[in-house]
PDB file of N, CA and C in Angstrom:
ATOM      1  N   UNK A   1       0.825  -1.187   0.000  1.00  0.00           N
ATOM      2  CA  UNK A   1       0.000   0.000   0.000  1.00  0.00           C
ATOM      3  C   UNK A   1       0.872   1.253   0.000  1.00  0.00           C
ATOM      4  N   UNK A   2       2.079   1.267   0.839  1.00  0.00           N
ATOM      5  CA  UNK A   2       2.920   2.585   1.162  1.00  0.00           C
ATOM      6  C   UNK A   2       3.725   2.984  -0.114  1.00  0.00           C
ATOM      7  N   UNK A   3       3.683   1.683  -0.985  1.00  0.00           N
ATOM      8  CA  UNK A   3       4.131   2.054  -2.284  1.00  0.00           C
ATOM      9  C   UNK A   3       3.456   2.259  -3.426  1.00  0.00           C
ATOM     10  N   UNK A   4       2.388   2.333  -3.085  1.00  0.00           N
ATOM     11  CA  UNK A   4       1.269   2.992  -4.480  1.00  0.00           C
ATOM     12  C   UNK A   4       1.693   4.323  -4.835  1.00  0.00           C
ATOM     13  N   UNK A   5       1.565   4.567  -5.785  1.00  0.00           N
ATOM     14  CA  UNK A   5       2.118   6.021  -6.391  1.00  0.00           C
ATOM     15  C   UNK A   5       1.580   7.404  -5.510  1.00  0.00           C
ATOM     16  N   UNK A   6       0.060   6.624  -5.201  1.00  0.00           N
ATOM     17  CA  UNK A   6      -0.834   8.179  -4.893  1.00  0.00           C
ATOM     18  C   UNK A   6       0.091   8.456  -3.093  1.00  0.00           C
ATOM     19  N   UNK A   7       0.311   7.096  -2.510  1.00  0.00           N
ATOM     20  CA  UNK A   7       0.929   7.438  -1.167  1.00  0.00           C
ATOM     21  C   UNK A   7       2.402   8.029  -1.417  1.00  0.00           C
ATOM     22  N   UNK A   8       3.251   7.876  -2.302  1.00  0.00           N
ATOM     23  CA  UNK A   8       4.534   8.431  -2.498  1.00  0.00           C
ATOM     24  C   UNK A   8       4.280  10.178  -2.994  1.00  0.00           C
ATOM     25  N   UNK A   9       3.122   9.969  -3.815  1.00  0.00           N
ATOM     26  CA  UNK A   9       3.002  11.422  -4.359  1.00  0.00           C
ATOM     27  C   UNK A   9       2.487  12.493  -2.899  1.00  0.00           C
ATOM     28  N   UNK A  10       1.385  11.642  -2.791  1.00  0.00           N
ATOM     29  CA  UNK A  10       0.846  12.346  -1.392  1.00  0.00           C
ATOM     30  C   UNK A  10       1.589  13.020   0.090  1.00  0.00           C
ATOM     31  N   UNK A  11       2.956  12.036   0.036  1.00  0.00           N
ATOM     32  CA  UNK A  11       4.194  12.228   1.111  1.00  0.00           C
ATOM     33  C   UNK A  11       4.941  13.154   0.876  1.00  0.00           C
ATOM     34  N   UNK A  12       5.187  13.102  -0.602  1.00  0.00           N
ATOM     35  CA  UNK A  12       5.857  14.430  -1.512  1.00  0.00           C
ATOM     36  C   UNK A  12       5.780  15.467  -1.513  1.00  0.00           C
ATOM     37  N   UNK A  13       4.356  15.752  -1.177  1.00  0.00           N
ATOM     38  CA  UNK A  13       3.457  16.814  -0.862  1.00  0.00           C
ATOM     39  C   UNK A  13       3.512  17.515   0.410  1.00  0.00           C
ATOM     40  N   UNK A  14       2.760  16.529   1.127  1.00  0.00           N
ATOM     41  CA  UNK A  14       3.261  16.917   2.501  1.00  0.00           C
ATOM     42  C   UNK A  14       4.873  17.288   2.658  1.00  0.00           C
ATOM     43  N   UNK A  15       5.949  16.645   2.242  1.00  0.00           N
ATOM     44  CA  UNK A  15       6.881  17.385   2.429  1.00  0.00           C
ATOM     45  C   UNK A  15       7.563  18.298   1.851  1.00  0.00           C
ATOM     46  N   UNK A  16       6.749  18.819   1.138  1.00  0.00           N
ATOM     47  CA  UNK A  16       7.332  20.071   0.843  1.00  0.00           C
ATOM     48  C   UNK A  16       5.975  21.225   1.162  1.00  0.00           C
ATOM     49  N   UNK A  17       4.981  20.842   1.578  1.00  0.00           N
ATOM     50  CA  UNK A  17       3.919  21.909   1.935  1.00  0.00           C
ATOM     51  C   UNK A  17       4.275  22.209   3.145  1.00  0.00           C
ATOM     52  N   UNK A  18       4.491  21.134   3.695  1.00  0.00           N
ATOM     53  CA  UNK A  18       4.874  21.760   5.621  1.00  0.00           C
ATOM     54  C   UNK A  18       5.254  22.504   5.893  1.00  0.00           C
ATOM     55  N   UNK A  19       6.870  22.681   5.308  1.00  0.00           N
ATOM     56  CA  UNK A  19       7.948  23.632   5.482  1.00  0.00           C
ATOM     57  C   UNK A  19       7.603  24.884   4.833  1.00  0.00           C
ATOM     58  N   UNK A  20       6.359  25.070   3.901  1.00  0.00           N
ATOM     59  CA  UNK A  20       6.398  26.337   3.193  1.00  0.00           C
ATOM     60  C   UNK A  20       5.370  26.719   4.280  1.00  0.00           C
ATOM     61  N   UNK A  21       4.456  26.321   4.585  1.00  0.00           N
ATOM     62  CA  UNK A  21       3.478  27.236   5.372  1.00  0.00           C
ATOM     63  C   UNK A  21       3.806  27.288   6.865  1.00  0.00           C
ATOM     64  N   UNK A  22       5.465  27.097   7.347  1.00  0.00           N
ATOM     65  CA  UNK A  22       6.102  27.427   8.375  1.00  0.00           C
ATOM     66  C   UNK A  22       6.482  28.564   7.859  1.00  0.00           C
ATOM     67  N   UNK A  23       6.679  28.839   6.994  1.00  0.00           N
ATOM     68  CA  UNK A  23       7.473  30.340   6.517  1.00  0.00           C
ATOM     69  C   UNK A  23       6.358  31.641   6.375  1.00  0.00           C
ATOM     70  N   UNK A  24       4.599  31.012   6.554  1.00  0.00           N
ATOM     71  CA  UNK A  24       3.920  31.974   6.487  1.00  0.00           C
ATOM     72  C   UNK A  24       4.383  32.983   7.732  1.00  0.00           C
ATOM     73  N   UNK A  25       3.633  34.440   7.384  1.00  0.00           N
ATOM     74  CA  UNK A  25       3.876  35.738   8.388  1.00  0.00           C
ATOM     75  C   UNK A  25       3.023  35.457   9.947  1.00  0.00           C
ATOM     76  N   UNK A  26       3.251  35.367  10.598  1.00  0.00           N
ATOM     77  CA  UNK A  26       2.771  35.348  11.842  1.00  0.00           C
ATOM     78  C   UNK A  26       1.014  35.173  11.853  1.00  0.00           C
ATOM     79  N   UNK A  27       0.967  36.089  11.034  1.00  0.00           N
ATOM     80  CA  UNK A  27      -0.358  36.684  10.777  1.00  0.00           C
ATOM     81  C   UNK A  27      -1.297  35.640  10.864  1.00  0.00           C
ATOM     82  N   UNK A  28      -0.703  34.740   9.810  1.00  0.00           N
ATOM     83  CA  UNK A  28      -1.416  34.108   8.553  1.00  0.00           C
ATOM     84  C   UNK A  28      -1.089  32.502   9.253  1.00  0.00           C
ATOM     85  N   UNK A  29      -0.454  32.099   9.766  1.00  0.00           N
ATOM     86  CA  UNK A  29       0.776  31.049  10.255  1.00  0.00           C
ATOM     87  C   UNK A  29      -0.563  29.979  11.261  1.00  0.00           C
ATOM     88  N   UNK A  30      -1.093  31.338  12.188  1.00  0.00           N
ATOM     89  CA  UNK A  30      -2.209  30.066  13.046  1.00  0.00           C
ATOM     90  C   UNK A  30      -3.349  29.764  12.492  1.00  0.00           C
ATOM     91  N   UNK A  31      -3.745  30.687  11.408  1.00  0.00           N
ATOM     92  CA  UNK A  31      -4.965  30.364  10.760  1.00  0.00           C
ATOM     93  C   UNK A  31      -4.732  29.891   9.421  1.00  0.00           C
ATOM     94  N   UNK A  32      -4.546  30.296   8.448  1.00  0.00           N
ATOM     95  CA  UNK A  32      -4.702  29.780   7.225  1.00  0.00           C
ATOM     96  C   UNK A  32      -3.226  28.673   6.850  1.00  0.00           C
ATOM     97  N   UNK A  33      -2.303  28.820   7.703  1.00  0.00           N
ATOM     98  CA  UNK A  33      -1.268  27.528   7.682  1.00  0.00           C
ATOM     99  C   UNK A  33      -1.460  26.151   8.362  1.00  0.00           C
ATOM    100  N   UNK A  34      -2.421  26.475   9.445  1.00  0.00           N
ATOM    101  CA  UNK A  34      -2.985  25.294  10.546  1.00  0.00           C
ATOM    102  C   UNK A  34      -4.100  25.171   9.218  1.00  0.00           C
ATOM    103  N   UNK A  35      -4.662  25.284   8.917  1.00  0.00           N
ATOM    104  CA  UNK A  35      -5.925  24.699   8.220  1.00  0.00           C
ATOM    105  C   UNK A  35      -5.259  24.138   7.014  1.00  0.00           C
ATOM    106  N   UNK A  36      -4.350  24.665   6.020  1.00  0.00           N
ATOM    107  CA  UNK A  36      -3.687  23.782   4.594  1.00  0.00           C
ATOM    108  C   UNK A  36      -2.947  22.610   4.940  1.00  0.00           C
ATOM    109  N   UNK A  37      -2.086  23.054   6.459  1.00  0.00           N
ATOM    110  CA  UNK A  37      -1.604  21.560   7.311  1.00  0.00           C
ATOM    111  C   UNK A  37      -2.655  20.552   7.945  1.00  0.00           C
ATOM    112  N   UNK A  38      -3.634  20.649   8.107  1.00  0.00           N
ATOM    113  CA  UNK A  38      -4.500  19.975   9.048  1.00  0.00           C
ATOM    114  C   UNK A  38      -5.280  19.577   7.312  1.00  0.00           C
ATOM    115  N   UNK A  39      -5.671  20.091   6.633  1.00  0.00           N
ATOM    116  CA  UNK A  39      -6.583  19.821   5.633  1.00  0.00           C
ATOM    117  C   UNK A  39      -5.394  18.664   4.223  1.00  0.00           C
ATOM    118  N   UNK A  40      -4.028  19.117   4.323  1.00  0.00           N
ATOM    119  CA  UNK A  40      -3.031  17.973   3.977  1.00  0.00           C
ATOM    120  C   UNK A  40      -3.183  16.972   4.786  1.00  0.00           C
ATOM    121  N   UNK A  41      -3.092  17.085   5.509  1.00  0.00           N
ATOM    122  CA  UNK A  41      -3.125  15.625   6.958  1.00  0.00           C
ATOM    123  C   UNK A  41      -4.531  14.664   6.675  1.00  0.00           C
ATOM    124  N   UNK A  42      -4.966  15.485   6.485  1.00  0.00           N
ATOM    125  CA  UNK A  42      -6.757  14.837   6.858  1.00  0.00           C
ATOM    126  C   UNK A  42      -6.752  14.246   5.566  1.00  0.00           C
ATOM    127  N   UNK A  43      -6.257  14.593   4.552  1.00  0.00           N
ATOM    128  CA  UNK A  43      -6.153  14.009   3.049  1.00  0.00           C
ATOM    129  C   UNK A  43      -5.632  12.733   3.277  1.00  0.00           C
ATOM    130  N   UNK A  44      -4.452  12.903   4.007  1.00  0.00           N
ATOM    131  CA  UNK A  44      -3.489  11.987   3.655  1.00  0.00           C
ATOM    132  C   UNK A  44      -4.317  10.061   4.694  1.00  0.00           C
ATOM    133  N   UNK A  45      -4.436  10.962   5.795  1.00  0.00           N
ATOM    134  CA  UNK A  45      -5.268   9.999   6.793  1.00  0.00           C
ATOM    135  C   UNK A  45      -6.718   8.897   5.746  1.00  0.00           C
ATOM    136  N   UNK A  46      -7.159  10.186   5.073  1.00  0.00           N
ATOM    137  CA  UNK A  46      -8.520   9.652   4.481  1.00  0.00           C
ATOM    138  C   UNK A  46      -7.935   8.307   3.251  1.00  0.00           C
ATOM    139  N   UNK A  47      -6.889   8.611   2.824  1.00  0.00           N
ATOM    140  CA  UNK A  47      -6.538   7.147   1.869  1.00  0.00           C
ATOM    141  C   UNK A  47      -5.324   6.427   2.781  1.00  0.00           C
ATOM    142  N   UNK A  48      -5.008   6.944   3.605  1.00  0.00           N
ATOM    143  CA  UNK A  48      -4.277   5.248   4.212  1.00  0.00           C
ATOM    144  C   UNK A  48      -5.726   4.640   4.836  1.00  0.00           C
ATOM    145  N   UNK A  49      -6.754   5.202   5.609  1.00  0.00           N
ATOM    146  CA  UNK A  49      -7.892   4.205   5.802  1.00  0.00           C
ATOM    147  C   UNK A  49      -8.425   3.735   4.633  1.00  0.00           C
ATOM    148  N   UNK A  50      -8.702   4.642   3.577  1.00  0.00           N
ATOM    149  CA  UNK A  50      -9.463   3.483   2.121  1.00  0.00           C
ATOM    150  C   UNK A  50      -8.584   2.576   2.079  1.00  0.00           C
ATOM    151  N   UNK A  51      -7.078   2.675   2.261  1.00  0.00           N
ATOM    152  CA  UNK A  51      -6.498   1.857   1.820  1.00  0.00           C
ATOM    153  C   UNK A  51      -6.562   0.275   3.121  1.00  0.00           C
ATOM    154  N   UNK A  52      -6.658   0.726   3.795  1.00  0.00           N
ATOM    155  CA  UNK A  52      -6.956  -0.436   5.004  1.00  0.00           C
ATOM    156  C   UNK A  52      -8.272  -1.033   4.924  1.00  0.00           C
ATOM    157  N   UNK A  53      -9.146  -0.316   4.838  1.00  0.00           N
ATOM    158  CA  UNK A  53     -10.684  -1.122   4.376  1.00  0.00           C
ATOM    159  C   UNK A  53     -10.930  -1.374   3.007  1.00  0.00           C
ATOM    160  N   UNK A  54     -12.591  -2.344   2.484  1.00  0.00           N
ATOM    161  CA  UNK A  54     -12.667  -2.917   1.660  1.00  0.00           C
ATOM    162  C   UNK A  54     -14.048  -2.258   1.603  1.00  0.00           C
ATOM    163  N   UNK A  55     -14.993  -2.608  -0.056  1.00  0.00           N
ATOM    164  CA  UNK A  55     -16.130  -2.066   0.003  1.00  0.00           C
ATOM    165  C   UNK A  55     -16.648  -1.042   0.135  1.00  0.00           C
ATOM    166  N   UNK A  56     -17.552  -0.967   0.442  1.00  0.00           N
ATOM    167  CA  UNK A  56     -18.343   0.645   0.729  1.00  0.00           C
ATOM    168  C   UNK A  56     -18.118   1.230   1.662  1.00  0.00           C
ATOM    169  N   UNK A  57     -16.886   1.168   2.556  1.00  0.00           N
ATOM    170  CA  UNK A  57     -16.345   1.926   3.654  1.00  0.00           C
ATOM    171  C   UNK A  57     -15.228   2.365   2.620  1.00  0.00           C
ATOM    172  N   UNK A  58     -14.530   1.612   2.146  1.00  0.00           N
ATOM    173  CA  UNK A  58     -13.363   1.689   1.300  1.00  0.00           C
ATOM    174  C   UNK A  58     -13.514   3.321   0.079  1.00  0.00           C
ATOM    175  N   UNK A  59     -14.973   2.654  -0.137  1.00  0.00           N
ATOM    176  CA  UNK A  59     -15.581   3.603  -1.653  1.00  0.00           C
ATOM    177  C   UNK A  59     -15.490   5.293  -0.656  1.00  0.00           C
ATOM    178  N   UNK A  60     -15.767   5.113   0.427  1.00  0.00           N
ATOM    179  CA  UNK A  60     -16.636   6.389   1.499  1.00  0.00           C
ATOM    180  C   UNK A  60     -15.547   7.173   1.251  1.00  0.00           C
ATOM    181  N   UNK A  61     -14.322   6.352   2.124  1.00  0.00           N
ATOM    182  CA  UNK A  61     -13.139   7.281   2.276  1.00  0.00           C
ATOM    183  C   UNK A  61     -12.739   8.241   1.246  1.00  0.00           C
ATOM    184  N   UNK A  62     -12.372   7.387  -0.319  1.00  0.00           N
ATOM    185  CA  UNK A  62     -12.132   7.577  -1.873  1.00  0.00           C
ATOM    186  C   UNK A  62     -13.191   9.155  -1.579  1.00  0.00           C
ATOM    187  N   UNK A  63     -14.200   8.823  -1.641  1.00  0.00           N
ATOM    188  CA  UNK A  63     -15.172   9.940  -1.608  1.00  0.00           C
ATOM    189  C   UNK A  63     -14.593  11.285  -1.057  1.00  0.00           C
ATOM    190  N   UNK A  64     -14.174  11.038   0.193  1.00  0.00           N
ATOM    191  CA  UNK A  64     -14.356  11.776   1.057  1.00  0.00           C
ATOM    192  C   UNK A  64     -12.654  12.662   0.940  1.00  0.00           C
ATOM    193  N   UNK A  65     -12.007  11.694   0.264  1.00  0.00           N
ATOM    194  CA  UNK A  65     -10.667  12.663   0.248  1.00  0.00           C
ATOM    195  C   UNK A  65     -10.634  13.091  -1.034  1.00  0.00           C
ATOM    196  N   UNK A  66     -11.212  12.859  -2.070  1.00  0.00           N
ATOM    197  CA  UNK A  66     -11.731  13.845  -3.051  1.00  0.00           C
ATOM    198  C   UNK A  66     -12.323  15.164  -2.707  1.00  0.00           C
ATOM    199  N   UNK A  67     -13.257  15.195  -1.518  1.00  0.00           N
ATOM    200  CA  UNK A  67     -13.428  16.533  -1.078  1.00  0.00           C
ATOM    201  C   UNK A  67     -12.378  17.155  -0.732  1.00  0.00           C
ATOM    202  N   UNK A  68     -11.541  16.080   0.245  1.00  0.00           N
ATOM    203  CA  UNK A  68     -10.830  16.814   1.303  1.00  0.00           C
ATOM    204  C   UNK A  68      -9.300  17.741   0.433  1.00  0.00           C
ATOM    205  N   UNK A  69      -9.544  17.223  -0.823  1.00  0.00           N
ATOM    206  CA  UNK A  69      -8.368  17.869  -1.969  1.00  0.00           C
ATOM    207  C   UNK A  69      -9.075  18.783  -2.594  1.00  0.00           C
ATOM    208  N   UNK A  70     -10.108  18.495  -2.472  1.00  0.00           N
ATOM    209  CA  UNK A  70     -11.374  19.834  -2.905  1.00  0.00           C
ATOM    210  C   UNK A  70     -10.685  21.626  -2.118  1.00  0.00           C
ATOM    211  N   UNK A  71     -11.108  21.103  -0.989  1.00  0.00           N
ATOM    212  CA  UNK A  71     -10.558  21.908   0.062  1.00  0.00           C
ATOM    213  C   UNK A  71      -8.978  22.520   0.332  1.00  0.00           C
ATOM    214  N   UNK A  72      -8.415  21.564  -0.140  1.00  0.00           N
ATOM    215  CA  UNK A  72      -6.721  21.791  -0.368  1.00  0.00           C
ATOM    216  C   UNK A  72      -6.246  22.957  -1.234  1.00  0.00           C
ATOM    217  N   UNK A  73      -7.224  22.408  -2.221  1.00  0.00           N
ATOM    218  CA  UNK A  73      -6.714  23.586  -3.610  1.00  0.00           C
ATOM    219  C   UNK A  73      -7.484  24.486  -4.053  1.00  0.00           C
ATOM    220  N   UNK A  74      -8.712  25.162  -2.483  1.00  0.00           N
ATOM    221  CA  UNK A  74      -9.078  26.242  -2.537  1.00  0.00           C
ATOM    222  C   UNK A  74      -7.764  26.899  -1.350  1.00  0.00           C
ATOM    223  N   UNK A  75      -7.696  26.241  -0.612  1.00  0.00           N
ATOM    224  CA  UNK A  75      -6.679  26.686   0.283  1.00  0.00           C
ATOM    225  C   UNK A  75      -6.039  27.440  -0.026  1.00  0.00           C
ATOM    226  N   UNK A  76      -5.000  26.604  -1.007  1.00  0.00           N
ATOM    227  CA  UNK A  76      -3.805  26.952  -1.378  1.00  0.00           C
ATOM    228  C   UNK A  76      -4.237  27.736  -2.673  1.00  0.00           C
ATOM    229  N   UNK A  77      -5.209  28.529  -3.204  1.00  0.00           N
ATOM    230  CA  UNK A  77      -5.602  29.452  -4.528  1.00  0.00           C
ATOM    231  C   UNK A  77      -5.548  30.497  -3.187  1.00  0.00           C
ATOM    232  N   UNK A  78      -6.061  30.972  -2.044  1.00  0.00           N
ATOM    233  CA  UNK A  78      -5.810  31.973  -1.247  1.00  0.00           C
ATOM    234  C   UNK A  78      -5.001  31.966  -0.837  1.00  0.00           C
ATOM    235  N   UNK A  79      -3.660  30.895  -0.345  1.00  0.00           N
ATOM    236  CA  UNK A  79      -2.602  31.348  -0.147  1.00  0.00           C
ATOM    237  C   UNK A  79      -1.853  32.308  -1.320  1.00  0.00           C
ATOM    238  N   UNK A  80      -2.323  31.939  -1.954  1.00  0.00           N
ATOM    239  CA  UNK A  80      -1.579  32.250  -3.952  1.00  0.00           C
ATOM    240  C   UNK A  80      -2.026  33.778  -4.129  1.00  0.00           C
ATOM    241  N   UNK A  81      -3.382  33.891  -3.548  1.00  0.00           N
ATOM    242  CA  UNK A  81      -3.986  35.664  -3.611  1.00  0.00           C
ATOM    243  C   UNK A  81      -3.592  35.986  -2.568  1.00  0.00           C
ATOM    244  N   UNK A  82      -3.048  35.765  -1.381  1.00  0.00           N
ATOM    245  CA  UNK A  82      -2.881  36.610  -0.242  1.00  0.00           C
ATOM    246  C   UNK A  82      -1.164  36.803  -0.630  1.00  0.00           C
ATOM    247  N   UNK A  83      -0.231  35.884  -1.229  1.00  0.00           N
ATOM    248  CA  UNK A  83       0.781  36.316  -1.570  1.00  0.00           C
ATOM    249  C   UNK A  83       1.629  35.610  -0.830  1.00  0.00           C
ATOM    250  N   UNK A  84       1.251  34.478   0.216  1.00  0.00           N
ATOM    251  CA  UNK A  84       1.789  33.386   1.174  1.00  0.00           C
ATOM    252  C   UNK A  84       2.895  32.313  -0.081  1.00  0.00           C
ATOM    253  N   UNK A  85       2.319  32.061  -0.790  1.00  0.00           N
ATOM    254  CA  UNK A  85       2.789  31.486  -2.180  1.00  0.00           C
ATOM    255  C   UNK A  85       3.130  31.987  -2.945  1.00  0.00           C
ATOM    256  N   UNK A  86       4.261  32.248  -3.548  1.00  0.00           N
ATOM    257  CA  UNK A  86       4.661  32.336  -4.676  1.00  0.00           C
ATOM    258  C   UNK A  86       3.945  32.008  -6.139  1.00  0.00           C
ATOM    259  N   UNK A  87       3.978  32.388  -7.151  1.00  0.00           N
ATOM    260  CA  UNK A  87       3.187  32.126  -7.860  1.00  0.00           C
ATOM    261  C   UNK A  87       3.934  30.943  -8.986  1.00  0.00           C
ATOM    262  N   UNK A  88       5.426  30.842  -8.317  1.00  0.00           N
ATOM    263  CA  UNK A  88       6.139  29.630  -8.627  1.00  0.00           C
ATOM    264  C   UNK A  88       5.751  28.103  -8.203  1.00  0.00           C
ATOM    265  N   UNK A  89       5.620  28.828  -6.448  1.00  0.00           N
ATOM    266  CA  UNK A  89       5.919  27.776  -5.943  1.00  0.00           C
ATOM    267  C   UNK A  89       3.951  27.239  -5.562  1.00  0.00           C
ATOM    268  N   UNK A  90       3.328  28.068  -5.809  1.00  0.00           N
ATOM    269  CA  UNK A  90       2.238  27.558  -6.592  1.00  0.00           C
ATOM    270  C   UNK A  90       1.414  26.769  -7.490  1.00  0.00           C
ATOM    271  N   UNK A  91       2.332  27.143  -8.705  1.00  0.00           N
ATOM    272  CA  UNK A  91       2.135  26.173  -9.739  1.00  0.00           C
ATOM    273  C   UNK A  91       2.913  24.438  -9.318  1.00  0.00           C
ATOM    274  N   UNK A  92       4.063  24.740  -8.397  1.00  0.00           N
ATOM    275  CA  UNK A  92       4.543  23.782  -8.286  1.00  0.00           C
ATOM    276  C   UNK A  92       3.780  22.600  -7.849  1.00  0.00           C
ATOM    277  N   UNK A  93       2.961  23.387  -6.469  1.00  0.00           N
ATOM    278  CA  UNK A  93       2.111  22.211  -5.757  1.00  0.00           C
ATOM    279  C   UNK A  93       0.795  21.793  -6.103  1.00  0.00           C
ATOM    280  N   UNK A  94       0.416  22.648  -7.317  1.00  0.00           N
ATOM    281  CA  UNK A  94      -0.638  22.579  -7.758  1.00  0.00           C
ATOM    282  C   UNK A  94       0.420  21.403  -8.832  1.00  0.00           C
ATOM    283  N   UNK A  95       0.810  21.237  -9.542  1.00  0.00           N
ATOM    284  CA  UNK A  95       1.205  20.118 -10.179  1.00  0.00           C
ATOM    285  C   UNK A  95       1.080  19.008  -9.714  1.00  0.00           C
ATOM    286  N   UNK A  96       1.771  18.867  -8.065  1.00  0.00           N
ATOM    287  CA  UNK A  96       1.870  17.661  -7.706  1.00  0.00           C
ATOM    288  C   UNK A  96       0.289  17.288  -7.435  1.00  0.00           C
ATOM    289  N   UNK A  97      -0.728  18.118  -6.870  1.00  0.00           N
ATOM    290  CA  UNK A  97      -1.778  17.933  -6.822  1.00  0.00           C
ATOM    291  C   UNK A  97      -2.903  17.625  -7.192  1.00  0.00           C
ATOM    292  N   UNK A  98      -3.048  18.016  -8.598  1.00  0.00           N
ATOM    293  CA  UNK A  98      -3.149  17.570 -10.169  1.00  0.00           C
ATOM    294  C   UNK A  98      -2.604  16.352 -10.277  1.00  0.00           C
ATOM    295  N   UNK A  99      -1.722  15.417 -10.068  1.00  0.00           N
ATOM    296  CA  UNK A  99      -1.269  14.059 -10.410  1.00  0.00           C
ATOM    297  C   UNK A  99      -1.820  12.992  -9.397  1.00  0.00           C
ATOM    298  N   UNK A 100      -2.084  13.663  -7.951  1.00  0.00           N
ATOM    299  CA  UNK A 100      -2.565  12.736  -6.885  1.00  0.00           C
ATOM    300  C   UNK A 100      -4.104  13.002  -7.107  1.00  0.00           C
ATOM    301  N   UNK A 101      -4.786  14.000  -7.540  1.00  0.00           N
ATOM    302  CA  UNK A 101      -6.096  13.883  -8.003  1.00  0.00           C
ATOM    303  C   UNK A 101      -6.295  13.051  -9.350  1.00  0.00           C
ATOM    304  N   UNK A 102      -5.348  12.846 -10.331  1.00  0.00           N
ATOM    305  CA  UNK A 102      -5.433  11.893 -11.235  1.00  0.00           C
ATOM    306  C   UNK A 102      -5.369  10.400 -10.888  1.00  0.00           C
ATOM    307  N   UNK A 103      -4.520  10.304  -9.448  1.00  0.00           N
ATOM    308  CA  UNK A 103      -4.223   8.942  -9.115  1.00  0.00           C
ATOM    309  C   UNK A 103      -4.996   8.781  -8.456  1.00  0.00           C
ATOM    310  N   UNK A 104      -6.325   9.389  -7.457  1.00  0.00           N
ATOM    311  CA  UNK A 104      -7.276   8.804  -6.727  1.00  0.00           C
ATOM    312  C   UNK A 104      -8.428   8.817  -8.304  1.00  0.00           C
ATOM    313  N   UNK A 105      -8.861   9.670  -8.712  1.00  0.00           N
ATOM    314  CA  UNK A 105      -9.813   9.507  -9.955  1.00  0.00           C
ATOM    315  C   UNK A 105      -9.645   8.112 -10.490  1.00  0.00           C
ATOM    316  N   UNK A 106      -8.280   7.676 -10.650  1.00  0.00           N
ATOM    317  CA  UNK A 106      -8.144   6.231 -11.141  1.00  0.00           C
ATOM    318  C   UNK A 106      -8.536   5.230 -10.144  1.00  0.00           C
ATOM    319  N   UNK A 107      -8.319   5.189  -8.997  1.00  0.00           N
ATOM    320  CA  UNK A 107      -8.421   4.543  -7.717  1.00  0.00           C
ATOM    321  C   UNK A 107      -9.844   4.165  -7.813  1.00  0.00           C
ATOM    322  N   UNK A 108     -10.558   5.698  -7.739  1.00  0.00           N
ATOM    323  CA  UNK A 108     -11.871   5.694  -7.494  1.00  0.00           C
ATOM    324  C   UNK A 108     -12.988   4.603  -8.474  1.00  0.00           C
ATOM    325  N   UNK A 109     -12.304   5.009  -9.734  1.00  0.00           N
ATOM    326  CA  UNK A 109     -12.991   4.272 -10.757  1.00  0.00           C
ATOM    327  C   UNK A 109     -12.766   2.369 -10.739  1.00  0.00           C
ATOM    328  N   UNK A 110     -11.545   2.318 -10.306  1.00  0.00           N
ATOM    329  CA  UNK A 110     -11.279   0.770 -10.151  1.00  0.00           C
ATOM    330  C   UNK A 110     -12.361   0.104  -9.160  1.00  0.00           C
ATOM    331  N   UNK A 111     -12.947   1.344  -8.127  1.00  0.00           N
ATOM    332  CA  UNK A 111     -13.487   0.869  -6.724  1.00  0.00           C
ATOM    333  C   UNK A 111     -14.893   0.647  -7.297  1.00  0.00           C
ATOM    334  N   UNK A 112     -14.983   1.390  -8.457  1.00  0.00           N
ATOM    335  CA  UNK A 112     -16.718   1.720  -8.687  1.00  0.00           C
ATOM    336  C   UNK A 112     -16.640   0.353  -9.649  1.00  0.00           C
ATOM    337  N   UNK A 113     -15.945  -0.090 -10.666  1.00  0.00           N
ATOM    338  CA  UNK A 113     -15.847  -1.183 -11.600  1.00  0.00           C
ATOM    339  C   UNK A 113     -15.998  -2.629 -10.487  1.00  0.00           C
ATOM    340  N   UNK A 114     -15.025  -2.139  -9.459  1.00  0.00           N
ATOM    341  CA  UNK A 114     -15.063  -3.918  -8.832  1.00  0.00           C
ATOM    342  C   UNK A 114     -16.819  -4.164  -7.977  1.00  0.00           C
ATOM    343  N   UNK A 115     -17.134  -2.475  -7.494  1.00  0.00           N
ATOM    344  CA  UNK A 115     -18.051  -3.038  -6.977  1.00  0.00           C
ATOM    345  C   UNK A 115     -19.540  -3.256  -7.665  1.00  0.00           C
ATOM    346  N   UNK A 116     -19.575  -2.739  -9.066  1.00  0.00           N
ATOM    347  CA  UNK A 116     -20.437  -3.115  -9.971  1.00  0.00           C
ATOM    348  C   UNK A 116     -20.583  -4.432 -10.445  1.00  0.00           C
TER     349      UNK A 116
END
């Protein structure tokens, strides 16, 4: 499981998001850096459990961290307008993010085929 692409991509992520929204301004650091860290986390949590369960608990999770990346990459579009992000280092994580939303979309669809 720890070697499926979406968990290597997903780790990738997290490590390089952490360290950038330590560098937010004070300001910005307990609120909108605790929520892109806590809302990465909660992503990451939501597919190691799909990945531990089977079935329609399995399908829930899939579901549910599709939102929870929903949420990620409104996040991180206001970090990008408030100026917390770079508009480099923006595109950057929006790349990687874009590839782990391609790799659960695939996930998802395998889950919907087996359980049809």
């Amino acid at each position: 499981m720890k070697e499926s692409p979406i968990f290597v991509c997903t780790h990738d992520l997290l490590l390089w998001l952490i360290p950038q929204t330590l560098k937010f301004p004070r300001s910005h650091r307990f609120i909108l850096a605790k929520r892109v860290q806590e809302t990465a986390l909660d992503f990451q949590e939501n597919l190691l459990e799909a990945g531990l369960c089977k079935g329609k608990i399995r399908f829930e999770r899939l579901a549910q961290s599709d939102v929870t990346l929903a949420k990620l990459r409104f996040h991180l579009r206001l970090c990008k307008e408030l100026q917390l992000l770079s508009l480099g280092q923006y595109e950057h994580i929006i790349r990687i993010i874009a590839e782990v939303g391609r790799l659960l979309s695939g996930w998802r669809k395998s889950e919907e085929g087996s359980a049809g």
